[in-house]
PDB file of N, CA and C in Angstrom:
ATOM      1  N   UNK A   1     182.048  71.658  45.762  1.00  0.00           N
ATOM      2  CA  UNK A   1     181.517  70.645  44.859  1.00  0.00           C
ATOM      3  C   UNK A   1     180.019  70.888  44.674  1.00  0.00           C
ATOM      4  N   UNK A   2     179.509  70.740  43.574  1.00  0.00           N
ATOM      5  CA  UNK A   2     178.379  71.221  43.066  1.00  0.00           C
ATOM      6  C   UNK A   2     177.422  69.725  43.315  1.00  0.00           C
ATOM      7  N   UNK A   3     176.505  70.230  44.047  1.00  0.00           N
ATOM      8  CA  UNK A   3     175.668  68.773  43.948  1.00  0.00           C
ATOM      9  C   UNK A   3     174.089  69.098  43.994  1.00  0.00           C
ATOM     10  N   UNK A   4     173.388  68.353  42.706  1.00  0.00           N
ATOM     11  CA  UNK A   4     172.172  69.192  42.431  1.00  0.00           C
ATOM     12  C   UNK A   4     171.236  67.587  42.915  1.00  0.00           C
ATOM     13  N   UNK A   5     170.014  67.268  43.680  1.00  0.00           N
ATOM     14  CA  UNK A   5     169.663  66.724  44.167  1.00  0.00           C
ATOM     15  C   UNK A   5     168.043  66.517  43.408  1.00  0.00           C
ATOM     16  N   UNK A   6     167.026  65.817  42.774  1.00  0.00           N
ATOM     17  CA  UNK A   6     165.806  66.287  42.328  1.00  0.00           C
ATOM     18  C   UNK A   6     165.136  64.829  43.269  1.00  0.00           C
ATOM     19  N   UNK A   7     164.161  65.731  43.674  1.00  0.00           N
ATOM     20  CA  UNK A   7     162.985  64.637  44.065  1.00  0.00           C
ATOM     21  C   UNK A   7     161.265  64.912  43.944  1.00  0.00           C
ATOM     22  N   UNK A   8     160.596  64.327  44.165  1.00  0.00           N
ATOM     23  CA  UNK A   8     159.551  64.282  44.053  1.00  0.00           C
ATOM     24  C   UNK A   8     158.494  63.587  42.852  1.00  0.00           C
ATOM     25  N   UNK A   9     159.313  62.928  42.321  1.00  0.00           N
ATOM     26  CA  UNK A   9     159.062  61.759  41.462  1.00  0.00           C
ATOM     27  C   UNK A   9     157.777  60.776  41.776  1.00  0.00           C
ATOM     28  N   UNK A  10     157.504  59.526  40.773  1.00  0.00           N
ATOM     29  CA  UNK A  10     156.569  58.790  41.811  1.00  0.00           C
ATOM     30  C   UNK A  10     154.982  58.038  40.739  1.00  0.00           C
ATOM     31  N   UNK A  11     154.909  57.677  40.569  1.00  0.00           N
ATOM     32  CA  UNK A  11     153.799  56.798  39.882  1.00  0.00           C
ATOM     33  C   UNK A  11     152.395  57.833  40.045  1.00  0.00           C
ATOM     34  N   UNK A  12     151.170  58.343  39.076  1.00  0.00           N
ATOM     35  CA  UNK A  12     150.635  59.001  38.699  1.00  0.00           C
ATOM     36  C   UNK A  12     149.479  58.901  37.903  1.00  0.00           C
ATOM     37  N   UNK A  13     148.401  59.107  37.790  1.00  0.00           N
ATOM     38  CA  UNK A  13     147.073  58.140  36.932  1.00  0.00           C
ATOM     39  C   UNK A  13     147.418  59.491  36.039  1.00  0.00           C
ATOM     40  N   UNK A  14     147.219  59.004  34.670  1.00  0.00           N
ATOM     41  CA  UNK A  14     146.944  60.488  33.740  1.00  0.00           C
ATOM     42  C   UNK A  14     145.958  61.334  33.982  1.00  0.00           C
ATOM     43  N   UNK A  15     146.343  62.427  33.566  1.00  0.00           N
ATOM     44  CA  UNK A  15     145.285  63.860  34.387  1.00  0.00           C
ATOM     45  C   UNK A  15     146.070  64.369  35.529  1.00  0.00           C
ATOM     46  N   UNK A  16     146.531  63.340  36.320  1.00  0.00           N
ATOM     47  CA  UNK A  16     147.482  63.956  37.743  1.00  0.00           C
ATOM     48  C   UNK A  16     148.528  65.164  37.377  1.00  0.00           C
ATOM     49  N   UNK A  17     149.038  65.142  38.675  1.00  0.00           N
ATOM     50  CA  UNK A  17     150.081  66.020  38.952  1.00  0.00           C
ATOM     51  C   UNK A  17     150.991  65.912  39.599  1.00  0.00           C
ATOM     52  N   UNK A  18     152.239  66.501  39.199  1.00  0.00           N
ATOM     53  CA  UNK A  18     153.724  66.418  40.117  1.00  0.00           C
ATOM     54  C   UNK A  18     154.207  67.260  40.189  1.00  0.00           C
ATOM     55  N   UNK A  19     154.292  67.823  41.356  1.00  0.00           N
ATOM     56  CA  UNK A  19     155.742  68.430  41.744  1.00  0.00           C
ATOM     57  C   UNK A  19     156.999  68.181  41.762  1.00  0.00           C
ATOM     58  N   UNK A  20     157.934  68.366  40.516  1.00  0.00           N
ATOM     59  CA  UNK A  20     159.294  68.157  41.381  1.00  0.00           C
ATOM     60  C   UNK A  20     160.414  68.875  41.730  1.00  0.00           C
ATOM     61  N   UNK A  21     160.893  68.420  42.070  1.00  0.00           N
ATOM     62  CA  UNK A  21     162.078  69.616  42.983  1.00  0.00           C
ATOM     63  C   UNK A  21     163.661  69.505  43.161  1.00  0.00           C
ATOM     64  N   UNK A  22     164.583  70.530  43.047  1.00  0.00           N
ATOM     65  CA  UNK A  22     165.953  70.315  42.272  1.00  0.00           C
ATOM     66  C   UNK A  22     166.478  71.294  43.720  1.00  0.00           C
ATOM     67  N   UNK A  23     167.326  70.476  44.415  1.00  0.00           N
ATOM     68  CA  UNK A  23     167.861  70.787  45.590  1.00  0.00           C
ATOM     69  C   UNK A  23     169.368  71.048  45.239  1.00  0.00           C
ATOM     70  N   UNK A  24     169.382  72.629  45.247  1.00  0.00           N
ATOM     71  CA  UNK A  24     171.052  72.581  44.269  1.00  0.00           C
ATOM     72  C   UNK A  24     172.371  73.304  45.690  1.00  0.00           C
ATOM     73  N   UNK A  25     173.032  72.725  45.535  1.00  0.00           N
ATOM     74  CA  UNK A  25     173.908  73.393  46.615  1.00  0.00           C
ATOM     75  C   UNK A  25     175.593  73.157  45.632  1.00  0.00           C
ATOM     76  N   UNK A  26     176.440  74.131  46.498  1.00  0.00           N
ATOM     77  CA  UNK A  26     178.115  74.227  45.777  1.00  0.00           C
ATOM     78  C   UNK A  26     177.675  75.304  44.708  1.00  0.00           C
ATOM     79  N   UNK A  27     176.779  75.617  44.174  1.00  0.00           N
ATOM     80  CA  UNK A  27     176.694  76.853  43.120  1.00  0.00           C
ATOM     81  C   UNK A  27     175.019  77.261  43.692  1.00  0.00           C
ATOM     82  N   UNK A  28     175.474  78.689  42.756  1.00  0.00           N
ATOM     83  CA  UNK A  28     174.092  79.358  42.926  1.00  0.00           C
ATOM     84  C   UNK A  28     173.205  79.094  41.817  1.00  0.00           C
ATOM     85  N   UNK A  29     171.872  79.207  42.179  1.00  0.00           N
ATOM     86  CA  UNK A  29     171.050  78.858  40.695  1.00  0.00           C
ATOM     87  C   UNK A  29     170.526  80.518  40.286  1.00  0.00           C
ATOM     88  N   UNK A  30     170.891  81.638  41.021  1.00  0.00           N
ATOM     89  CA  UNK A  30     170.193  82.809  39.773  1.00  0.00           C
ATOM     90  C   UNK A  30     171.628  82.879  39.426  1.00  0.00           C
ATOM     91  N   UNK A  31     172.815  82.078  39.743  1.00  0.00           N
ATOM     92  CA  UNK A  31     173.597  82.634  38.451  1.00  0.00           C
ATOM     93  C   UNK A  31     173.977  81.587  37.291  1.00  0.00           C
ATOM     94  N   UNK A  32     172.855  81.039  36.908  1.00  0.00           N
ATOM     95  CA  UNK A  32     173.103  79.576  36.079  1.00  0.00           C
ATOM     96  C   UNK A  32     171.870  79.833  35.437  1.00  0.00           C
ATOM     97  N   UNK A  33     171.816  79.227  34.621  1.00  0.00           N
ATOM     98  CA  UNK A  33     170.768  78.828  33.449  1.00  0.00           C
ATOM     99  C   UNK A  33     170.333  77.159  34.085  1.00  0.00           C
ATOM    100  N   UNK A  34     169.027  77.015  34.636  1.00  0.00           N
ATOM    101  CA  UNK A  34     168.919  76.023  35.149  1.00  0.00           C
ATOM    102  C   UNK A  34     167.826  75.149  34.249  1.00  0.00           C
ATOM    103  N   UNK A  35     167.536  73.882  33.693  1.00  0.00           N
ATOM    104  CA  UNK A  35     166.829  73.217  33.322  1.00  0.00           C
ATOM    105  C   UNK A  35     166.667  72.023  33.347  1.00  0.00           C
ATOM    106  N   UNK A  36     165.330  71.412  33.064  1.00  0.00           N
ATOM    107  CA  UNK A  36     164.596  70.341  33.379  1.00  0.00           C
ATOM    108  C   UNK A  36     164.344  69.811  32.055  1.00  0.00           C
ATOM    109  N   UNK A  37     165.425  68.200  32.088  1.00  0.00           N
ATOM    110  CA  UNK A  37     165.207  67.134  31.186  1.00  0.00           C
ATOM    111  C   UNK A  37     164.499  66.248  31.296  1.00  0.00           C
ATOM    112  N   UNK A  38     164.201  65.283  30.521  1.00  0.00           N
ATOM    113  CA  UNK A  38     163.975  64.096  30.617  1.00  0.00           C
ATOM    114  C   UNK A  38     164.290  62.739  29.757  1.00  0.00           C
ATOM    115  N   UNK A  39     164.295  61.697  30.106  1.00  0.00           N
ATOM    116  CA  UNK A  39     164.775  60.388  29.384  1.00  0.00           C
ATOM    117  C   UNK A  39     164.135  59.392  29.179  1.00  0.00           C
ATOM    118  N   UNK A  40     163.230  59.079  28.561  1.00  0.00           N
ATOM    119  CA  UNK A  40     162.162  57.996  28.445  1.00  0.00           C
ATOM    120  C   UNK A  40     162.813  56.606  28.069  1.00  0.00           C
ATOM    121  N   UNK A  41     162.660  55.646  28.370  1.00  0.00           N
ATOM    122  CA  UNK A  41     163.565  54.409  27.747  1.00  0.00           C
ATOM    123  C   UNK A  41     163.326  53.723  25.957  1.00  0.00           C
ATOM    124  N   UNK A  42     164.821  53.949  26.051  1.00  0.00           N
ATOM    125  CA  UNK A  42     164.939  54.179  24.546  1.00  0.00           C
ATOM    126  C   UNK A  42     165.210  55.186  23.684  1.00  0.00           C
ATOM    127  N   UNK A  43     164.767  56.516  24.334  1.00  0.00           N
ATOM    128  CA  UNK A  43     164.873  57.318  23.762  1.00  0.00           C
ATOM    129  C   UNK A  43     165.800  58.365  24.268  1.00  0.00           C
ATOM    130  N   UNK A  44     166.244  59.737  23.832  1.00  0.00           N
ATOM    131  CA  UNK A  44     167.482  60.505  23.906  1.00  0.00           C
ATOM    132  C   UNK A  44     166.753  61.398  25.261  1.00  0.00           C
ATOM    133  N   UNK A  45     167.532  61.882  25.418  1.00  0.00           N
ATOM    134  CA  UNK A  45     167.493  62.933  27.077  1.00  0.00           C
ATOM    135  C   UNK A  45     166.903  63.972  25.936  1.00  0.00           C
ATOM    136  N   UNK A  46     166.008  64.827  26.541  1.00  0.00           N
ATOM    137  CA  UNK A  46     165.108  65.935  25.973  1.00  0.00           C
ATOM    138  C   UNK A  46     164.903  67.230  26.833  1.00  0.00           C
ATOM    139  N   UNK A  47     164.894  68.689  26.244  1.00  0.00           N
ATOM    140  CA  UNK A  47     164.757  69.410  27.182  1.00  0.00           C
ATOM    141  C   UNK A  47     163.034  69.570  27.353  1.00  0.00           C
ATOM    142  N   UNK A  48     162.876  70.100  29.013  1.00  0.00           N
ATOM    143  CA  UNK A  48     161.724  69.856  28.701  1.00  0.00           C
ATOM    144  C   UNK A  48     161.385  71.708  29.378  1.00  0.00           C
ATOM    145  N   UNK A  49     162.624  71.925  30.366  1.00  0.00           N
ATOM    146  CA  UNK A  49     161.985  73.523  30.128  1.00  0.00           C
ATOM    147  C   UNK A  49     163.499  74.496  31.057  1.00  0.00           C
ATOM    148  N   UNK A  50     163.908  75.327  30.399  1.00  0.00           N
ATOM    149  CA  UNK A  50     164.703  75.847  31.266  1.00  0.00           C
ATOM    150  C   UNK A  50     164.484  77.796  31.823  1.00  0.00           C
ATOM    151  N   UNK A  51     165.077  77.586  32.856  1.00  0.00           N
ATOM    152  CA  UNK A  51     164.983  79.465  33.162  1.00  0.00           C
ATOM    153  C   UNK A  51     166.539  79.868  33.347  1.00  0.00           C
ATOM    154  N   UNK A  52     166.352  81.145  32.415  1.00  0.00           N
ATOM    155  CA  UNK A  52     167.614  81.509  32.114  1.00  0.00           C
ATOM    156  C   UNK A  52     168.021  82.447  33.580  1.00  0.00           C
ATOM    157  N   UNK A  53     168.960  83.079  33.812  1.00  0.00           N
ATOM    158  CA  UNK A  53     169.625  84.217  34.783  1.00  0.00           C
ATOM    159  C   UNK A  53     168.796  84.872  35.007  1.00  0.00           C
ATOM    160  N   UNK A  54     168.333  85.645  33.568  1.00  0.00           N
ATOM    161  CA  UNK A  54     166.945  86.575  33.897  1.00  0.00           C
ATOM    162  C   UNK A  54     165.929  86.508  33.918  1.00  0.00           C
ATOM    163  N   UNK A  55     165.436  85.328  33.917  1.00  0.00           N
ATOM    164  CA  UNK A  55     164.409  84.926  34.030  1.00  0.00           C
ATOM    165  C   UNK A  55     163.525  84.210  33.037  1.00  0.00           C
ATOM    166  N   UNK A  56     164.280  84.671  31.757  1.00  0.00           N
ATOM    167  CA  UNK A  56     163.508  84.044  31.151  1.00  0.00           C
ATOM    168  C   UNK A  56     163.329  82.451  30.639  1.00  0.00           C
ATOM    169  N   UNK A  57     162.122  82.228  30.583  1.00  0.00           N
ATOM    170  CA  UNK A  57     161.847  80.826  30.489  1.00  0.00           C
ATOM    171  C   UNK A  57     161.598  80.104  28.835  1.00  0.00           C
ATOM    172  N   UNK A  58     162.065  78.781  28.719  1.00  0.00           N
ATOM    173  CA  UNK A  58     161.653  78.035  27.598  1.00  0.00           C
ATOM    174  C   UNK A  58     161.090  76.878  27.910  1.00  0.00           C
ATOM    175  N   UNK A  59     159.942  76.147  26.939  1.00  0.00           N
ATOM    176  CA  UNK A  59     159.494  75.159  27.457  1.00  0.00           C
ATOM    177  C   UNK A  59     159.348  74.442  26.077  1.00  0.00           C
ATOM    178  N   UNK A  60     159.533  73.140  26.432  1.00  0.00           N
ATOM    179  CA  UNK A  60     159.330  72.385  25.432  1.00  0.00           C
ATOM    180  C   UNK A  60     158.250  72.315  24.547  1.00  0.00           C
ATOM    181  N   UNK A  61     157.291  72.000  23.377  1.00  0.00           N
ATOM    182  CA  UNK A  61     156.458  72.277  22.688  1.00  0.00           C
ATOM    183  C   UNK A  61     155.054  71.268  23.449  1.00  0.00           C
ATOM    184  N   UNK A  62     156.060  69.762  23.767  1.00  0.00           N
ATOM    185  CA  UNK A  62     154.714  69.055  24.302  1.00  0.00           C
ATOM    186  C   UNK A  62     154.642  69.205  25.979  1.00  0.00           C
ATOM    187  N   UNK A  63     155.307  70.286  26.280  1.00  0.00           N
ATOM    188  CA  UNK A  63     154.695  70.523  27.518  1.00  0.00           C
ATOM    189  C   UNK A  63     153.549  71.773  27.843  1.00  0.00           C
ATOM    190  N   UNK A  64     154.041  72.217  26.720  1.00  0.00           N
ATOM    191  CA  UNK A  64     153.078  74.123  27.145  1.00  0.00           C
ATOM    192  C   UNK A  64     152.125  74.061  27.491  1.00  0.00           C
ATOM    193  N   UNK A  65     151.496  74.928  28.908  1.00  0.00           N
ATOM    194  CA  UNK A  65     150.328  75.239  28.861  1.00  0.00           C
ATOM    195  C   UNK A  65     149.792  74.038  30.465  1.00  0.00           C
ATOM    196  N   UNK A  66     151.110  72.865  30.304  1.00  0.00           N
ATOM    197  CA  UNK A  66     150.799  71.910  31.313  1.00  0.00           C
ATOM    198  C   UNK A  66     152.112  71.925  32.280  1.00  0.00           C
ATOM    199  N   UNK A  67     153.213  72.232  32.185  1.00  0.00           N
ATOM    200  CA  UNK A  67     154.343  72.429  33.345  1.00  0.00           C
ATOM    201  C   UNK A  67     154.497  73.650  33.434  1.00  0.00           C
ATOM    202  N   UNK A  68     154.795  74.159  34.619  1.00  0.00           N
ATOM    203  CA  UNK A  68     155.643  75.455  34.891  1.00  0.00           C
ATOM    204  C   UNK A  68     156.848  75.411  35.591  1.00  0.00           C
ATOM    205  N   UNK A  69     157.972  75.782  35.086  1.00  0.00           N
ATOM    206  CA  UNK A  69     159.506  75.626  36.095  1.00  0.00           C
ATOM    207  C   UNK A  69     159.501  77.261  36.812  1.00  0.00           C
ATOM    208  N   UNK A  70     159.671  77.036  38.182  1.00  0.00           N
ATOM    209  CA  UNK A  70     160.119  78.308  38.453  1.00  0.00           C
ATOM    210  C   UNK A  70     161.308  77.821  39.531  1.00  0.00           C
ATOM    211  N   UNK A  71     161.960  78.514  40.472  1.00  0.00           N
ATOM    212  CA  UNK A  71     163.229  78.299  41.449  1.00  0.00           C
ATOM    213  C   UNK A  71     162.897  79.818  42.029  1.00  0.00           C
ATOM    214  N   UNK A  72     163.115  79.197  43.383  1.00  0.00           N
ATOM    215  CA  UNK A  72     163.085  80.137  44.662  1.00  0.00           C
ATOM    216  C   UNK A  72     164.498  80.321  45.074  1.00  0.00           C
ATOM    217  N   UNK A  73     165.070  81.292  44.708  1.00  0.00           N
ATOM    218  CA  UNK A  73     166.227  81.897  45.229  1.00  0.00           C
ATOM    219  C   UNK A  73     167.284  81.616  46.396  1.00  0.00           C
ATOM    220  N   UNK A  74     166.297  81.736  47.235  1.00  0.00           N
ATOM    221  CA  UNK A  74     166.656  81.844  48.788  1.00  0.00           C
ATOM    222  C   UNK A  74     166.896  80.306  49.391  1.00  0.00           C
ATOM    223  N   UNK A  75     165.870  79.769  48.881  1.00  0.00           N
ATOM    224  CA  UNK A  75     166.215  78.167  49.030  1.00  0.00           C
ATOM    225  C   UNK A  75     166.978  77.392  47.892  1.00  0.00           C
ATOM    226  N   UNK A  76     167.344  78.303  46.843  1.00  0.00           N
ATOM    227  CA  UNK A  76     168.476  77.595  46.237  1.00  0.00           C
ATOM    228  C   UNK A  76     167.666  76.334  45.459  1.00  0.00           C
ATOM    229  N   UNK A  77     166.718  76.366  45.278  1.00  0.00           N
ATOM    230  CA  UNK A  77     165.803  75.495  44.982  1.00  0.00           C
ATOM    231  C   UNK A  77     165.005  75.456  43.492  1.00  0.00           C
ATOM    232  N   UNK A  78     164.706  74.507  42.702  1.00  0.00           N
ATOM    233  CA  UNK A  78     164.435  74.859  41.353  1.00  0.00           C
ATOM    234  C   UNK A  78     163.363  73.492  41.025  1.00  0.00           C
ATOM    235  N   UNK A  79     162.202  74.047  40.498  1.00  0.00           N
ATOM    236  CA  UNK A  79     160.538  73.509  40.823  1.00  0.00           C
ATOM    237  C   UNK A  79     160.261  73.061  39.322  1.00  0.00           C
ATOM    238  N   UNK A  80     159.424  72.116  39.124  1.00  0.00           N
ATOM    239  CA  UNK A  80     159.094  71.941  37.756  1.00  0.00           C
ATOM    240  C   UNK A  80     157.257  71.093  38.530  1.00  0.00           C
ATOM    241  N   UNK A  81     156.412  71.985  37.942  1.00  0.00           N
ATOM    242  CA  UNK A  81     154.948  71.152  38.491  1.00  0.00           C
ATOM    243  C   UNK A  81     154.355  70.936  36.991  1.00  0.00           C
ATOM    244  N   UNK A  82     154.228  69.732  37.448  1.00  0.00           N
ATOM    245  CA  UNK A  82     153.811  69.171  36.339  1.00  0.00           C
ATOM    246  C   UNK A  82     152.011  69.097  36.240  1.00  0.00           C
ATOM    247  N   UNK A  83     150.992  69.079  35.359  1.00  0.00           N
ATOM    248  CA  UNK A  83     149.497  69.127  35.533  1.00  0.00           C
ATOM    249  C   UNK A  83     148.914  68.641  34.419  1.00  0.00           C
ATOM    250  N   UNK A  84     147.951  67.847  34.486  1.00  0.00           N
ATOM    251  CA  UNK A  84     147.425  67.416  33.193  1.00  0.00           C
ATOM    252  C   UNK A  84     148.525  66.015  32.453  1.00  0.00           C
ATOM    253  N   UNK A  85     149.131  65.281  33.505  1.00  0.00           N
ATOM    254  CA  UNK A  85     150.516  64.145  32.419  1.00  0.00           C
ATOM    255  C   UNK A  85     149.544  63.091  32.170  1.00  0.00           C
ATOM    256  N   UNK A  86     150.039  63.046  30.851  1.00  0.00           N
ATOM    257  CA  UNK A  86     150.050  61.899  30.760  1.00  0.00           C
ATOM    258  C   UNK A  86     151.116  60.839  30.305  1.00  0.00           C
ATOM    259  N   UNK A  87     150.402  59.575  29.897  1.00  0.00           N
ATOM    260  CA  UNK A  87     151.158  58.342  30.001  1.00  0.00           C
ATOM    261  C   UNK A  87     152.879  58.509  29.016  1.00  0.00           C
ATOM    262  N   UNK A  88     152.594  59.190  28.283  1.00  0.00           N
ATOM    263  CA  UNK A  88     154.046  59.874  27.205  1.00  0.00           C
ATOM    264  C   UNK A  88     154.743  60.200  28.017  1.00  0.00           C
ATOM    265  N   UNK A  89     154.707  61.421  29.110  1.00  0.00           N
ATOM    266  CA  UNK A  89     155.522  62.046  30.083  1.00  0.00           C
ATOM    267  C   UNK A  89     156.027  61.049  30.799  1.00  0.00           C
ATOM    268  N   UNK A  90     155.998  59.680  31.045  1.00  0.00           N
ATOM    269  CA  UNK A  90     156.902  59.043  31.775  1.00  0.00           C
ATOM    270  C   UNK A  90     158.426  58.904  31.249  1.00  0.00           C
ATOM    271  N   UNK A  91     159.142  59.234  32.375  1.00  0.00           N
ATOM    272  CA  UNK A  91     160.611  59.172  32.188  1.00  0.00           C
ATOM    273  C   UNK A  91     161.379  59.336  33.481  1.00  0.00           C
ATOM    274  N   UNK A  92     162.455  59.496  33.388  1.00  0.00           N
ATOM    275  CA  UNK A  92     163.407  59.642  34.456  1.00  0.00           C
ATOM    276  C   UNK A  92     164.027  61.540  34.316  1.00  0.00           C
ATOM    277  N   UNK A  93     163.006  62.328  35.264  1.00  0.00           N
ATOM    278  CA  UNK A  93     163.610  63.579  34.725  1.00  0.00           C
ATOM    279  C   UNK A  93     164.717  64.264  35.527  1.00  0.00           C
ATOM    280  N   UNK A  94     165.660  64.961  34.759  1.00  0.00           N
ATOM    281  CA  UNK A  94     166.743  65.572  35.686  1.00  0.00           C
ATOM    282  C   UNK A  94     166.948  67.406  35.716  1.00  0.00           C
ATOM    283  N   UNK A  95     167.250  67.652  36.398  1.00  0.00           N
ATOM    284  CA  UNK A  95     167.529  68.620  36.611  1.00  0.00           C
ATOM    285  C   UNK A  95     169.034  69.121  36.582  1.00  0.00           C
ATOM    286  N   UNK A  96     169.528  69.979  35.405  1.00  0.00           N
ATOM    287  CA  UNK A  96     170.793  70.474  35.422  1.00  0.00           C
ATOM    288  C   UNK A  96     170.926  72.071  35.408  1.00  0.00           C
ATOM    289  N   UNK A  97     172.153  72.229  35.665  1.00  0.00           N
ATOM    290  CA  UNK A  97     172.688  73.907  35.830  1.00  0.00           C
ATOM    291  C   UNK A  97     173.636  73.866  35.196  1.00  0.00           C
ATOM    292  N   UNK A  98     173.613  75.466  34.053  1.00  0.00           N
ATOM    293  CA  UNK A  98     174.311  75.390  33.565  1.00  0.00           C
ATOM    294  C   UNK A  98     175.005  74.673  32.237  1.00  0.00           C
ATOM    295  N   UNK A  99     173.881  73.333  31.708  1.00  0.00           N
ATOM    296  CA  UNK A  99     173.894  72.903  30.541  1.00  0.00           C
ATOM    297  C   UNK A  99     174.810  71.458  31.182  1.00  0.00           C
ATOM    298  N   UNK A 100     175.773  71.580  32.002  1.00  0.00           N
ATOM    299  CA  UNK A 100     176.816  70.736  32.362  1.00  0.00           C
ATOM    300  C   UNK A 100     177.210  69.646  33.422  1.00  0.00           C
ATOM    301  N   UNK A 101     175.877  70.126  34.541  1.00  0.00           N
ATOM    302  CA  UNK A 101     175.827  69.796  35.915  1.00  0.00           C
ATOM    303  C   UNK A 101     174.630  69.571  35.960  1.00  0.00           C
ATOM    304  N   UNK A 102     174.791  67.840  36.754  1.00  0.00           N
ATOM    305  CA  UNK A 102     173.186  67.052  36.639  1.00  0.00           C
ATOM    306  C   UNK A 102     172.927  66.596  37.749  1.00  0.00           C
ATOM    307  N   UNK A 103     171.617  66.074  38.068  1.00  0.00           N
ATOM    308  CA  UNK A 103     171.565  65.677  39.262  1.00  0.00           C
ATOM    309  C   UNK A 103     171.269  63.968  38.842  1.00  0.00           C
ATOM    310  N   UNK A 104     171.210  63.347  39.712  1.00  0.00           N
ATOM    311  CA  UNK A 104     171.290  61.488  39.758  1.00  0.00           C
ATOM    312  C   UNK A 104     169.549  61.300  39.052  1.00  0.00           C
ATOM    313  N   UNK A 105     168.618  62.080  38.902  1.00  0.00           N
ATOM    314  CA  UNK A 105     167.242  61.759  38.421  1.00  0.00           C
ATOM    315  C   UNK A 105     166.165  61.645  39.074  1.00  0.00           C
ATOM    316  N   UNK A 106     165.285  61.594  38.778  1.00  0.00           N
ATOM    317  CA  UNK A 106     164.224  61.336  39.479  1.00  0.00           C
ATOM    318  C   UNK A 106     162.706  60.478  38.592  1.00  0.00           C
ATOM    319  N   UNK A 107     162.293  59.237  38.852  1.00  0.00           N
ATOM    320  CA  UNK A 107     161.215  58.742  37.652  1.00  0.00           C
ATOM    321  C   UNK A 107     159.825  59.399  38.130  1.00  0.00           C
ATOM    322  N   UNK A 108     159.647  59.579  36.963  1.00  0.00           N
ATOM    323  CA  UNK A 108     158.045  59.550  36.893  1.00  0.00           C
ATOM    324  C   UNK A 108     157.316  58.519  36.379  1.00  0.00           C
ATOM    325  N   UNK A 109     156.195  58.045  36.380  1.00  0.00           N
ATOM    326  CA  UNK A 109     155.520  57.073  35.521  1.00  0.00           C
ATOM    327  C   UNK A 109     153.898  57.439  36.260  1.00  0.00           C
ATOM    328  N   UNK A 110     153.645  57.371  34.702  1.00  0.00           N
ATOM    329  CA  UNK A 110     151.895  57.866  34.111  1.00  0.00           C
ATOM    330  C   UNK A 110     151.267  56.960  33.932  1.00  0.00           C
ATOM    331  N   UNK A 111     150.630  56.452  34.482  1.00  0.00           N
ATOM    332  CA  UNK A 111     149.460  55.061  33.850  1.00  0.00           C
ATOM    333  C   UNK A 111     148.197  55.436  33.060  1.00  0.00           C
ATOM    334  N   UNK A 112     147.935  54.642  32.242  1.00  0.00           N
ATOM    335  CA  UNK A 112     146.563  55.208  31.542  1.00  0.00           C
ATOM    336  C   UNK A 112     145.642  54.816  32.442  1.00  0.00           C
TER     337      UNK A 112
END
C-alpha cells in the first residue's frame, strides 16, 4: 500500500521560508513522476512543481526563481523549499506520485 506522508507546513511572515517534505513509502519515487500541489480555499488544486523519472523538473509560473523541488532517493523522500512566500502562497499543499497518489496535506499560511 502506497502511503505518501508531507510535513513541514506551518504559519510564516512574508519573505520567510519553508521546507516541506513528502515521506513516500509502498512505491518508489525515481520511478514516478512526483509533484507538488496546492489548494487555496475556494479555489482548484494547482500544480505547483513536479520532477519527472529523469529528472526533469517543471515549475509553476508564480513560483519560479522562489521554490525548488528536489527528492533524495535513498530516503525515498521528496522536498519542496519554499523562499521569498508570500501571503498568495497560502494553501494546503500536497504531494503526489504519479499524477494519482496523494498524501493527506500539509497547510501553509503567509501573513502580511
Amino acid at each position: 500500500q502506497v502511503h505518501l506522508v508531507e510535513s513541514g507546513g506551518g504559519l510564516v511572515q512574508a519573505g520567510g521560508s519553508l521546507r516541506l517534505f513528502c515521506a513516500v513509502s509502498g512505491t518508489t519515487i525515481s520511478m514516478n513522476v512526483m509533484g507538488w500541489y496546492r489548494q487555496a480555499p475556494g479555489k482548484e488544486r494547482e500544480l505547483v512543481a513536479s520532477i519527472s523519472i529523469g529528472g526533469n523538473i517543471r515549475y509553476a509560473e508564480f513560483v519560479k526563481g522562489r521554490f525548488t523541488i528536489s527528492r533524495d532517493n535513498a530516503k525515498n523522500t521528496v522536498y519542496l523549499q519554499m523562499n521569498s512566500l508570500k501571503p498568495e502562497d497560502t494553501a494546503v499543499y500536497y504531494c503526489a506520485a504519479a499524477f494519482t497518489l496523494w498524501g493527506q496535506g500539509t497547510q501553509v499560511i503567509v501573513s502580511s
